[in-house]
PDB file of N, CA and C in Angstrom:
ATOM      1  N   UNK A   1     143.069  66.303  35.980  1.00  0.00           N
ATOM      2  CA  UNK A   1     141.721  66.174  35.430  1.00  0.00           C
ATOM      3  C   UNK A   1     140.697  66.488  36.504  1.00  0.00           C
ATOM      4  N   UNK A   2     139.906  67.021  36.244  1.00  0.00           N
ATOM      5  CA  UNK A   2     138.750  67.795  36.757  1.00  0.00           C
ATOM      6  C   UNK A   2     137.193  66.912  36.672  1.00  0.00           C
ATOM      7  N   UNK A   3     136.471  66.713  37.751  1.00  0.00           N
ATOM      8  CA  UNK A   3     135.413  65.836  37.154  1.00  0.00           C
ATOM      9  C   UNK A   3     133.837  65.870  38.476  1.00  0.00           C
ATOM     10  N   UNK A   4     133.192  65.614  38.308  1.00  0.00           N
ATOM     11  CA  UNK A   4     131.768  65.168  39.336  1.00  0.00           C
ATOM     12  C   UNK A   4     131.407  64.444  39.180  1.00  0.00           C
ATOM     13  N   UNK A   5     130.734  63.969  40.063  1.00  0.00           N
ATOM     14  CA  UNK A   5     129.832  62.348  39.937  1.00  0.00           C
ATOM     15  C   UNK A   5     128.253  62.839  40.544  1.00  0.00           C
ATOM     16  N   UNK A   6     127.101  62.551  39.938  1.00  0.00           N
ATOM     17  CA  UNK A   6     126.137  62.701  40.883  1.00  0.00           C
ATOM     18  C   UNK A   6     125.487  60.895  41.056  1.00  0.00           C
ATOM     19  N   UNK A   7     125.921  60.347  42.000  1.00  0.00           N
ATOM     20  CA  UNK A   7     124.927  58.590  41.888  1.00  0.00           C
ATOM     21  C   UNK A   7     123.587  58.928  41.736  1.00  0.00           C
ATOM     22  N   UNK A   8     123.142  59.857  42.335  1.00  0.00           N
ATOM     23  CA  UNK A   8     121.489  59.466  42.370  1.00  0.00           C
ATOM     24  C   UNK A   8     120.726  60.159  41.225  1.00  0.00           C
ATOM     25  N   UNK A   9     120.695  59.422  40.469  1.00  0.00           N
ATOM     26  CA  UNK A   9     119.750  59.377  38.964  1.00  0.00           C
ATOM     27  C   UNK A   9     118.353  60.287  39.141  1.00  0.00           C
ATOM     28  N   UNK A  10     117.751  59.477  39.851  1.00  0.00           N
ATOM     29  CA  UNK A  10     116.709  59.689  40.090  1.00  0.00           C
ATOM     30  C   UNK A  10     115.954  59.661  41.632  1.00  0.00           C
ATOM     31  N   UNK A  11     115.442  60.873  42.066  1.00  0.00           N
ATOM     32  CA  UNK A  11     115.200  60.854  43.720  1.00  0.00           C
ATOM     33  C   UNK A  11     113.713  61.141  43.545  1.00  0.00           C
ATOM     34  N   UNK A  12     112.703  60.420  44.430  1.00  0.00           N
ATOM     35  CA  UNK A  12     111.434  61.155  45.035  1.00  0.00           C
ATOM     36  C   UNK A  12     111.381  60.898  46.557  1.00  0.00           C
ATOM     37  N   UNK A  13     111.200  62.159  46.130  1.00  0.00           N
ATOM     38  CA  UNK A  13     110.634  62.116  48.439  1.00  0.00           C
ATOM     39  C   UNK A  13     108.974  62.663  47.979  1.00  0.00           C
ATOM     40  N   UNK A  14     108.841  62.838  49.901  1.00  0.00           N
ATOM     41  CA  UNK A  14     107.027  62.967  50.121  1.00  0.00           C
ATOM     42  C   UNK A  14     107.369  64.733  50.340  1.00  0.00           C
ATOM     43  N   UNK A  15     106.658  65.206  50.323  1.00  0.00           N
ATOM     44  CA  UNK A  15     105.988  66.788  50.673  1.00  0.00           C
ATOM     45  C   UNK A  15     106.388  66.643  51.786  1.00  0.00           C
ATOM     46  N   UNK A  16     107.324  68.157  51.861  1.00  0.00           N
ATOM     47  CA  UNK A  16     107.862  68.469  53.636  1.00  0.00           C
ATOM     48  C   UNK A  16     109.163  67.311  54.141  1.00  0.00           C
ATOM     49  N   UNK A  17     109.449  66.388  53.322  1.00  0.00           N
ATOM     50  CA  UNK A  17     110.514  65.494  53.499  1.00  0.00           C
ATOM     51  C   UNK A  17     111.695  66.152  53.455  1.00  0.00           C
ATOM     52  N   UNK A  18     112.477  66.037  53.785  1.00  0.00           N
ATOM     53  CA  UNK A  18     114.355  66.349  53.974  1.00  0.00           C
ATOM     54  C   UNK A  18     114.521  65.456  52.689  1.00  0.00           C
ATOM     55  N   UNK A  19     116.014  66.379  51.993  1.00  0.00           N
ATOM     56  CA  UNK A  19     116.216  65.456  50.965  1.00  0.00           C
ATOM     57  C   UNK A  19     118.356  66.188  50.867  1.00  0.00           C
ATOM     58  N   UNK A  20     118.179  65.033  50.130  1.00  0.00           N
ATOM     59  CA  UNK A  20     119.789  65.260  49.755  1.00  0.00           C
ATOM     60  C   UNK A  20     120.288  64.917  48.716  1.00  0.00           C
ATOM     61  N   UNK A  21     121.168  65.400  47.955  1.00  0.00           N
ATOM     62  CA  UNK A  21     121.279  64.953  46.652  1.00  0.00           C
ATOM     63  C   UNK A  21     123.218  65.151  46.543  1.00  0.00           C
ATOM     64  N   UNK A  22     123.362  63.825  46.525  1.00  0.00           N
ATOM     65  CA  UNK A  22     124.969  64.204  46.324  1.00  0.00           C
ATOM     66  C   UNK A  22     125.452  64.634  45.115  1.00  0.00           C
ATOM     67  N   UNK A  23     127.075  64.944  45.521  1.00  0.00           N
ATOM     68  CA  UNK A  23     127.692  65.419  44.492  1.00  0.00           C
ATOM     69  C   UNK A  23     129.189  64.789  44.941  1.00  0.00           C
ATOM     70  N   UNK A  24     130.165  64.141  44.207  1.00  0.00           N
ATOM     71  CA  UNK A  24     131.414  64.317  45.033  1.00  0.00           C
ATOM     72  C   UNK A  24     132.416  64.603  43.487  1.00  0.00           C
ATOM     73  N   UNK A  25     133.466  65.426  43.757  1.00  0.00           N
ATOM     74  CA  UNK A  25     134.200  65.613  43.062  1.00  0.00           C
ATOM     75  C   UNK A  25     135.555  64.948  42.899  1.00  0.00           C
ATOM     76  N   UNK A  26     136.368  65.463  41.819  1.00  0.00           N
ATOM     77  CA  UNK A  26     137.653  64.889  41.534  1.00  0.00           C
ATOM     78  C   UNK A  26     138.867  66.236  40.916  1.00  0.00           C
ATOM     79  N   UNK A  27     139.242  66.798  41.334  1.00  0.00           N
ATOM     80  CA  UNK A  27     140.071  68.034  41.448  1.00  0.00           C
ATOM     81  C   UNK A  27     141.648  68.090  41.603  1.00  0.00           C
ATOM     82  N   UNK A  28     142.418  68.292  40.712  1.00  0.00           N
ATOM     83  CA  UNK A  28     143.894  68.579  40.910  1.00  0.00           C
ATOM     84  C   UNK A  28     144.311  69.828  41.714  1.00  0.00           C
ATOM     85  N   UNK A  29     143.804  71.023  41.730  1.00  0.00           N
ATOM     86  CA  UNK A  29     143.269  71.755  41.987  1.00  0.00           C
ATOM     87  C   UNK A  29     142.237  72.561  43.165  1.00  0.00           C
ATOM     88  N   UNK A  30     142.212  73.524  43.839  1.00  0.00           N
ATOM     89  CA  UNK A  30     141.719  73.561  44.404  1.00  0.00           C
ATOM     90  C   UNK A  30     139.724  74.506  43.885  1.00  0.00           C
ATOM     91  N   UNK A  31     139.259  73.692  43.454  1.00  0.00           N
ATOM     92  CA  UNK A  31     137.791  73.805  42.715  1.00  0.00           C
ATOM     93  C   UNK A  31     136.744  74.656  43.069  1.00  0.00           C
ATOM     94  N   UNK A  32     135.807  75.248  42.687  1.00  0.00           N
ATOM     95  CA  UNK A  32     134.850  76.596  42.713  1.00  0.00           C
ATOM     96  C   UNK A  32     133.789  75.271  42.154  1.00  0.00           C
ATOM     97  N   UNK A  33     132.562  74.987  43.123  1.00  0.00           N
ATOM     98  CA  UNK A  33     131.830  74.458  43.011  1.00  0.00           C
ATOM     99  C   UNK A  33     130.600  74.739  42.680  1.00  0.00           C
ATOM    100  N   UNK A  34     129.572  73.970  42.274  1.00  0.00           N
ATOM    101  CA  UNK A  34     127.935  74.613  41.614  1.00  0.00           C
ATOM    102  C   UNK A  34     127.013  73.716  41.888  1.00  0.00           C
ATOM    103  N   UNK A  35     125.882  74.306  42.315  1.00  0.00           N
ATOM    104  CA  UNK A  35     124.196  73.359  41.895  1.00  0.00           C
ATOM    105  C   UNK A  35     123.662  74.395  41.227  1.00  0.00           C
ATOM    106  N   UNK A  36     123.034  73.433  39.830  1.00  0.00           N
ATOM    107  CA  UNK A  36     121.983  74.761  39.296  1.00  0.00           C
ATOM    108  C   UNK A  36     120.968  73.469  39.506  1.00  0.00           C
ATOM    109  N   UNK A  37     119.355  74.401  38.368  1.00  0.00           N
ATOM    110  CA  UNK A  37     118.677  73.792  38.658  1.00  0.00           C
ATOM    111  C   UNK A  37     117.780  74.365  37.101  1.00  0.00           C
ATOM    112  N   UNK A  38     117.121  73.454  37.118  1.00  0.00           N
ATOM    113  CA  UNK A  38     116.635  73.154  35.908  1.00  0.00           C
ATOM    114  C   UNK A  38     115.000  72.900  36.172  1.00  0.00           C
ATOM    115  N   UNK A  39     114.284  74.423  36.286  1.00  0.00           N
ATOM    116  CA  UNK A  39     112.524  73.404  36.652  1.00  0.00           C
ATOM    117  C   UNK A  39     112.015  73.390  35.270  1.00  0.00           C
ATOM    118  N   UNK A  40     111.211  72.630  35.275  1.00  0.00           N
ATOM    119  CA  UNK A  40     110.526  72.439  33.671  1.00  0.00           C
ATOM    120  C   UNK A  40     109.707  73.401  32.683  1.00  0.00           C
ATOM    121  N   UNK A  41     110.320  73.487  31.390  1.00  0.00           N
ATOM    122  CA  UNK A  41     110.153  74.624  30.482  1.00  0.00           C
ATOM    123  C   UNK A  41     111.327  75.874  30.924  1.00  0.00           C
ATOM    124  N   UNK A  42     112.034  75.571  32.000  1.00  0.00           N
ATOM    125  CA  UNK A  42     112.972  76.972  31.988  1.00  0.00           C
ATOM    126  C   UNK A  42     114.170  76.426  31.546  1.00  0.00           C
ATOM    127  N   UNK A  43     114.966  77.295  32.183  1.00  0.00           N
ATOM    128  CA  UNK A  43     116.586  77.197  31.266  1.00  0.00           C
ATOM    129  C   UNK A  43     117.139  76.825  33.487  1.00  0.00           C
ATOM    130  N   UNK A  44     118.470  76.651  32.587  1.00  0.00           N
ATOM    131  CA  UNK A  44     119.599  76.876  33.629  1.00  0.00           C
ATOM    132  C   UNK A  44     119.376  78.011  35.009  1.00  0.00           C
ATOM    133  N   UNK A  45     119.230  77.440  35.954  1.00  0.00           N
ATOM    134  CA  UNK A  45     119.333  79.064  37.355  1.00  0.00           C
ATOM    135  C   UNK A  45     120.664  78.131  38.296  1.00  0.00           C
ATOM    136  N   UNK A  46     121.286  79.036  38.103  1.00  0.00           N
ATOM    137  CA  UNK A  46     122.293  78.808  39.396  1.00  0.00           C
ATOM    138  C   UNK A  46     121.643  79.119  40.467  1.00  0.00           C
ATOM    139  N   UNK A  47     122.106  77.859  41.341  1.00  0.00           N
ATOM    140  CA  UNK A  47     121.042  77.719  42.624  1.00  0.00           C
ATOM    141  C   UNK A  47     121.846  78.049  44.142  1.00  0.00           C
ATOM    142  N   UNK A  48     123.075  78.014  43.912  1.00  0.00           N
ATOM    143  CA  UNK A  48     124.358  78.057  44.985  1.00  0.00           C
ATOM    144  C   UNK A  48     125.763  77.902  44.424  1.00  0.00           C
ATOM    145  N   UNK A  49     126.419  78.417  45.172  1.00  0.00           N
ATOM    146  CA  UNK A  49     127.890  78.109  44.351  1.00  0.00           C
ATOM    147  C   UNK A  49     128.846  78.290  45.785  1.00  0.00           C
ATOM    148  N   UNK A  50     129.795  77.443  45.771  1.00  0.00           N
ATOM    149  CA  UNK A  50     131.134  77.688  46.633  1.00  0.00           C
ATOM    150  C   UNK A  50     132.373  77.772  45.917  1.00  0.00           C
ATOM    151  N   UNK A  51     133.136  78.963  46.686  1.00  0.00           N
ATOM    152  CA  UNK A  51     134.673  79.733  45.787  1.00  0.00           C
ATOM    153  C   UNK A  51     135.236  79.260  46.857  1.00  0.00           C
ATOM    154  N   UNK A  52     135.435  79.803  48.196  1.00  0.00           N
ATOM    155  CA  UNK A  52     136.173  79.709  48.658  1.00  0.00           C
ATOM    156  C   UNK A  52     135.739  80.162  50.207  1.00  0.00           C
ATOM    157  N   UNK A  53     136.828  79.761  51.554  1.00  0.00           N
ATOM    158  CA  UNK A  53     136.033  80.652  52.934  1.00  0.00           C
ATOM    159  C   UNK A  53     135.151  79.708  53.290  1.00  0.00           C
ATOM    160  N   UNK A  54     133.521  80.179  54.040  1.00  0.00           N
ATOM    161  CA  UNK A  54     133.426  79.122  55.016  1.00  0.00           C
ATOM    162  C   UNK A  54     132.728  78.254  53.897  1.00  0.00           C
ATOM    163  N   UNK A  55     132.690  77.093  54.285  1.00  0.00           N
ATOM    164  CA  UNK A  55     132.523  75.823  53.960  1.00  0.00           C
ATOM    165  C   UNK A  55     130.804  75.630  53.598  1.00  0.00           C
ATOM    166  N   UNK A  56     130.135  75.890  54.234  1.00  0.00           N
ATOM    167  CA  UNK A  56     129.181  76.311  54.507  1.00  0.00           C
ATOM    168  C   UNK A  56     128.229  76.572  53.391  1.00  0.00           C
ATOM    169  N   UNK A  57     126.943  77.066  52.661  1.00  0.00           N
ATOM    170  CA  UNK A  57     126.622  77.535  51.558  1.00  0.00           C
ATOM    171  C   UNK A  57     125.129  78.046  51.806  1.00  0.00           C
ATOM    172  N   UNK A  58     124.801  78.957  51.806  1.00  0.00           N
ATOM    173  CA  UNK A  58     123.024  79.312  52.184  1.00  0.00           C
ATOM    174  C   UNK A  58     122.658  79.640  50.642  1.00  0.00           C
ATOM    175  N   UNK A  59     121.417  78.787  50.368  1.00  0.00           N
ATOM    176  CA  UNK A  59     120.847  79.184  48.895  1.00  0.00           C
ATOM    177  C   UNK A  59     119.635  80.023  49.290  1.00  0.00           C
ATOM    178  N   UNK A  60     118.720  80.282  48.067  1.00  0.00           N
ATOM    179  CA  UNK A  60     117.217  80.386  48.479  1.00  0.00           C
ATOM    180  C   UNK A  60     116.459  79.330  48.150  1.00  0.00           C
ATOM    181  N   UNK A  61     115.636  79.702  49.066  1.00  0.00           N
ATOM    182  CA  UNK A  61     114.552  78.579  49.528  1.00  0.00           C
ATOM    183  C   UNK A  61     114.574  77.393  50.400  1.00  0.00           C
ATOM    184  N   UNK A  62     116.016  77.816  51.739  1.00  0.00           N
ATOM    185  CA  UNK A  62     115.781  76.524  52.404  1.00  0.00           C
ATOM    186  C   UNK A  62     117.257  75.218  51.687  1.00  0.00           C
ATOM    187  N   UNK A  63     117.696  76.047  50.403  1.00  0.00           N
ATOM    188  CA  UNK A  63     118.453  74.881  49.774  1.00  0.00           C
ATOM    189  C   UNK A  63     119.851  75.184  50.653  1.00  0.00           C
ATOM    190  N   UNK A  64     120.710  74.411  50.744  1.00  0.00           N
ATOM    191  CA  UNK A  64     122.166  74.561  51.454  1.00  0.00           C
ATOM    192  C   UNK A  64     122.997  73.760  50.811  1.00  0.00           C
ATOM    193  N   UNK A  65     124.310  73.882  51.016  1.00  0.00           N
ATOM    194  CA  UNK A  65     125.315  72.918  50.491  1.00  0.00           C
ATOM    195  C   UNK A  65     126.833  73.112  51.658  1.00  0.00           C
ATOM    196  N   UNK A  66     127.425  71.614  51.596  1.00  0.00           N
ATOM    197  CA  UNK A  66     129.001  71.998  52.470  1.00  0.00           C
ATOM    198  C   UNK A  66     129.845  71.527  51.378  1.00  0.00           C
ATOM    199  N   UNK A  67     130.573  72.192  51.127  1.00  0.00           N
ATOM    200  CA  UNK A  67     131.855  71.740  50.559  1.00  0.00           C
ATOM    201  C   UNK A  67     132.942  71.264  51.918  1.00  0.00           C
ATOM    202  N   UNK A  68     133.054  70.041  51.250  1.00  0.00           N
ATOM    203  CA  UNK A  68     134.075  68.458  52.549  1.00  0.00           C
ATOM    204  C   UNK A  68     135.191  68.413  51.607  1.00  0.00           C
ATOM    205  N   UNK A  69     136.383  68.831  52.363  1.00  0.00           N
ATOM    206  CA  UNK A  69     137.628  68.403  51.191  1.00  0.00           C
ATOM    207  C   UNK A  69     137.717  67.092  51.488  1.00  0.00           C
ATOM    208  N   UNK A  70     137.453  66.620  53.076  1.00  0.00           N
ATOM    209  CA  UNK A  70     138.252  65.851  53.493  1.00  0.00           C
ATOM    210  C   UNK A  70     137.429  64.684  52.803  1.00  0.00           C
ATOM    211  N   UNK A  71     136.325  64.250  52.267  1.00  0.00           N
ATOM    212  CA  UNK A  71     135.740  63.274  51.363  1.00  0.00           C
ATOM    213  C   UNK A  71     135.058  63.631  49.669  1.00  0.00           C
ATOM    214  N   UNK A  72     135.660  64.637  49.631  1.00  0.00           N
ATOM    215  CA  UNK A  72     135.718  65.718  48.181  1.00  0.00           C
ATOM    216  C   UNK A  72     134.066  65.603  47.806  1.00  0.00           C
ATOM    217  N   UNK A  73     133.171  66.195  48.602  1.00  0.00           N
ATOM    218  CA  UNK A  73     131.940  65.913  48.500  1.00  0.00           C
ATOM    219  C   UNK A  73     131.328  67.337  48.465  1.00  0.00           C
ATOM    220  N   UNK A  74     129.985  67.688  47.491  1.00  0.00           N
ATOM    221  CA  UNK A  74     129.312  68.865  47.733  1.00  0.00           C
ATOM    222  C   UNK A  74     128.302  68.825  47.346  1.00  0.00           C
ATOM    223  N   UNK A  75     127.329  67.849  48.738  1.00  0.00           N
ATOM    224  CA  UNK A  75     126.171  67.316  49.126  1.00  0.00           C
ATOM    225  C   UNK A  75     124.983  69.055  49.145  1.00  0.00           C
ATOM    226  N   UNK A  76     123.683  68.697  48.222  1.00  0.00           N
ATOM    227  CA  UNK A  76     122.757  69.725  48.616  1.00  0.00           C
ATOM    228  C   UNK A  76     121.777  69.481  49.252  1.00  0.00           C
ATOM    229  N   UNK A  77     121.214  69.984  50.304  1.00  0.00           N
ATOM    230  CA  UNK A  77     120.245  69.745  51.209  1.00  0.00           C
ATOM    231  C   UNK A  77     119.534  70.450  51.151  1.00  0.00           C
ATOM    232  N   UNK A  78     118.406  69.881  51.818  1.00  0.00           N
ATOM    233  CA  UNK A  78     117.074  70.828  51.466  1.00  0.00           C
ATOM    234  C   UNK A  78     116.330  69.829  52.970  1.00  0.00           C
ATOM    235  N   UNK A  79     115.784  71.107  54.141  1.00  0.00           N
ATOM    236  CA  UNK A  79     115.468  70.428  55.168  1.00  0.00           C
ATOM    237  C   UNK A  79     113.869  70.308  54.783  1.00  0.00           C
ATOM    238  N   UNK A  80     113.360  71.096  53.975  1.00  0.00           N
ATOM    239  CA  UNK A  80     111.487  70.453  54.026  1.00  0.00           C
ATOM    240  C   UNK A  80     111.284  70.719  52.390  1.00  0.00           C
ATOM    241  N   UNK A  81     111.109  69.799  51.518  1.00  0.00           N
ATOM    242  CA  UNK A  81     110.527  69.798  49.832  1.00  0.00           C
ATOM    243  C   UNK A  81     109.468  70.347  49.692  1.00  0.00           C
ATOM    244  N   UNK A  82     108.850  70.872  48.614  1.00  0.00           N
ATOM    245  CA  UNK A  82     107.497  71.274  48.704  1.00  0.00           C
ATOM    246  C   UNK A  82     107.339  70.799  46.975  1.00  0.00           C
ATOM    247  N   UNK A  83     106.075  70.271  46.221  1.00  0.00           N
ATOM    248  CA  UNK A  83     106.043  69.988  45.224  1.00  0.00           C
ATOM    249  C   UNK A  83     107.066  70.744  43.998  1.00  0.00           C
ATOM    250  N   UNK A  84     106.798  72.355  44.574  1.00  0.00           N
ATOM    251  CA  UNK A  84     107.384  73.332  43.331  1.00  0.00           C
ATOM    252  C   UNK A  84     109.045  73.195  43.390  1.00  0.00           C
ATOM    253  N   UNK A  85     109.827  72.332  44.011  1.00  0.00           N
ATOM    254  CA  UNK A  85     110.891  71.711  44.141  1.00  0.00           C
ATOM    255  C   UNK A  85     111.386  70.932  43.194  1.00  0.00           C
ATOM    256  N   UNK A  86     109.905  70.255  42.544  1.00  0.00           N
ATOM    257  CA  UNK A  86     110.338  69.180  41.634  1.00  0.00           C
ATOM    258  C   UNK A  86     111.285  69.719  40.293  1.00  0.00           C
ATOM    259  N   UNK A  87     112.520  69.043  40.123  1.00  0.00           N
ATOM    260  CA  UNK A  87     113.054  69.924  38.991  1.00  0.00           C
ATOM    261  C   UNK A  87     114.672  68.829  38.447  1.00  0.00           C
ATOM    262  N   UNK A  88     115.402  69.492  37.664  1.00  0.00           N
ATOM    263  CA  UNK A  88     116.169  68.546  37.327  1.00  0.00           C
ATOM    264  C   UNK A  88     117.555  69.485  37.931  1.00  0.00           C
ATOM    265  N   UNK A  89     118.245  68.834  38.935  1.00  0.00           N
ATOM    266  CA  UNK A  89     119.351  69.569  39.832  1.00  0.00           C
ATOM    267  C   UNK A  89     120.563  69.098  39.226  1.00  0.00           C
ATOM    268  N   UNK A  90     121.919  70.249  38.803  1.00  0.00           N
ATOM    269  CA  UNK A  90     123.155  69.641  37.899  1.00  0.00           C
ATOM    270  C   UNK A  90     124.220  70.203  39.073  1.00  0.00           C
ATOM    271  N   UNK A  91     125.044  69.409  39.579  1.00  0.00           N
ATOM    272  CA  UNK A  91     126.706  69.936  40.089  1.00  0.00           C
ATOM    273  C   UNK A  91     127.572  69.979  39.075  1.00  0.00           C
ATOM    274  N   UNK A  92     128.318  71.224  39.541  1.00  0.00           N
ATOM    275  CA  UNK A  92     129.170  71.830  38.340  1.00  0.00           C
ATOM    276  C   UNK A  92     130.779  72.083  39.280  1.00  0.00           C
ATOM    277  N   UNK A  93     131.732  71.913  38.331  1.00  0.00           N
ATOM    278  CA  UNK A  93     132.891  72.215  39.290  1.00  0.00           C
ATOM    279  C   UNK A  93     133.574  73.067  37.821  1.00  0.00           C
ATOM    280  N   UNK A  94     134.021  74.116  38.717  1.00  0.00           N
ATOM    281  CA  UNK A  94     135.135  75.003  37.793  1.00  0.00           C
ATOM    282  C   UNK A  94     136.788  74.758  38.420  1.00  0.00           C
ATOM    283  N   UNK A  95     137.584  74.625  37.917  1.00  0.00           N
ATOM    284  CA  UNK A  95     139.520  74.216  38.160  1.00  0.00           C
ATOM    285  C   UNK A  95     139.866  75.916  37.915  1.00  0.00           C
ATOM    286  N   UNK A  96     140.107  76.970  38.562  1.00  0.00           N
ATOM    287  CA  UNK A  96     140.718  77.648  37.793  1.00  0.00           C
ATOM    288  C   UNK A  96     142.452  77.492  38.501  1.00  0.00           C
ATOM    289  N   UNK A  97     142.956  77.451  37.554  1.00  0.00           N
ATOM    290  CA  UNK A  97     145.006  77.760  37.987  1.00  0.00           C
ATOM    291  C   UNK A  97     144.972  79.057  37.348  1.00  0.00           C
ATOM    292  N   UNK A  98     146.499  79.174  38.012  1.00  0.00           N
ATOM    293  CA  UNK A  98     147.031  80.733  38.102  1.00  0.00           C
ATOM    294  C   UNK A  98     148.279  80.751  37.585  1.00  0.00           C
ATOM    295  N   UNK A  99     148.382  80.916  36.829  1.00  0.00           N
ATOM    296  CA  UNK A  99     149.713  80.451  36.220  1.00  0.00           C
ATOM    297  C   UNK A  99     150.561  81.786  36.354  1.00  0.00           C
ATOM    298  N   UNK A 100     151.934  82.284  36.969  1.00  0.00           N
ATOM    299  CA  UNK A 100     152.681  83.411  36.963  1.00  0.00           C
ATOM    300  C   UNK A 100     153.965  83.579  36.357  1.00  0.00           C
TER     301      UNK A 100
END
C-alpha cells in the first residue's frame, strides 16, 4: 500500500520568511514523488516532482524539495515567501512496478 501524510493543515509565515511544508510517505515500492500547487481560482500546476537520481529537487521560484529514504520524507522548502506564494500545496506519490 502506497500512501502520504501532510501534518500541517494549515501554515502562515511573515513576508520573506523560510517556510517548510512536510510530506512523509509510505511505499512498498520504490515511489516517484510530487508537490503541486493550487493558487486561488486556478487548477492544479505541478510544482516539482522526484523519479529518481539526485535526491535533491530545484523548482521555480526559489521552491526545492529532498527526497530522504532514510525517514521516507519529501519536505518542500522555500528559503524567502512572498505574499503571491499564498496557495493551497498537495504531495502526491506515484508506486509504479514492473512486472516481467
Amino acid at each position: 500500500a502506497q500512501s502520504v501524510t501532510q501534518p500541517d493543515v494549515h501554515v502562515t509565515v511573515s513576508e520573506e520568511a523560510s517556510l517548510q511544508l512536510r510530506c512523509k510517505y509510505s511505499s512498498s515500492v520504490p515511489p516517484s514523488l510530487f508537490w503541486y500547487v493550487q493558487y486561488p481560482q486556478q487548477g492544479l500546476q505541478l510544482l516539482l516532482g522526484y523519479y529518481s537520481g539526485d535526491p535533491v529537487v530545484q523548482g521555480e521560484n526559489g521552491f526545492e524539495t529532498e527526497f530522504n529514504k532514510s525517514d521516507s520524507s519529501f519536505h518542500l522548502r522555500k528559503a524567502s515567501v512572498h505574499w503571491s506564494d499564498s496557495a493551497v500545496y498537495f504531495c502526491a506519490l506515484s508506486a509504479q512496478c514492473l512486472s516481467l
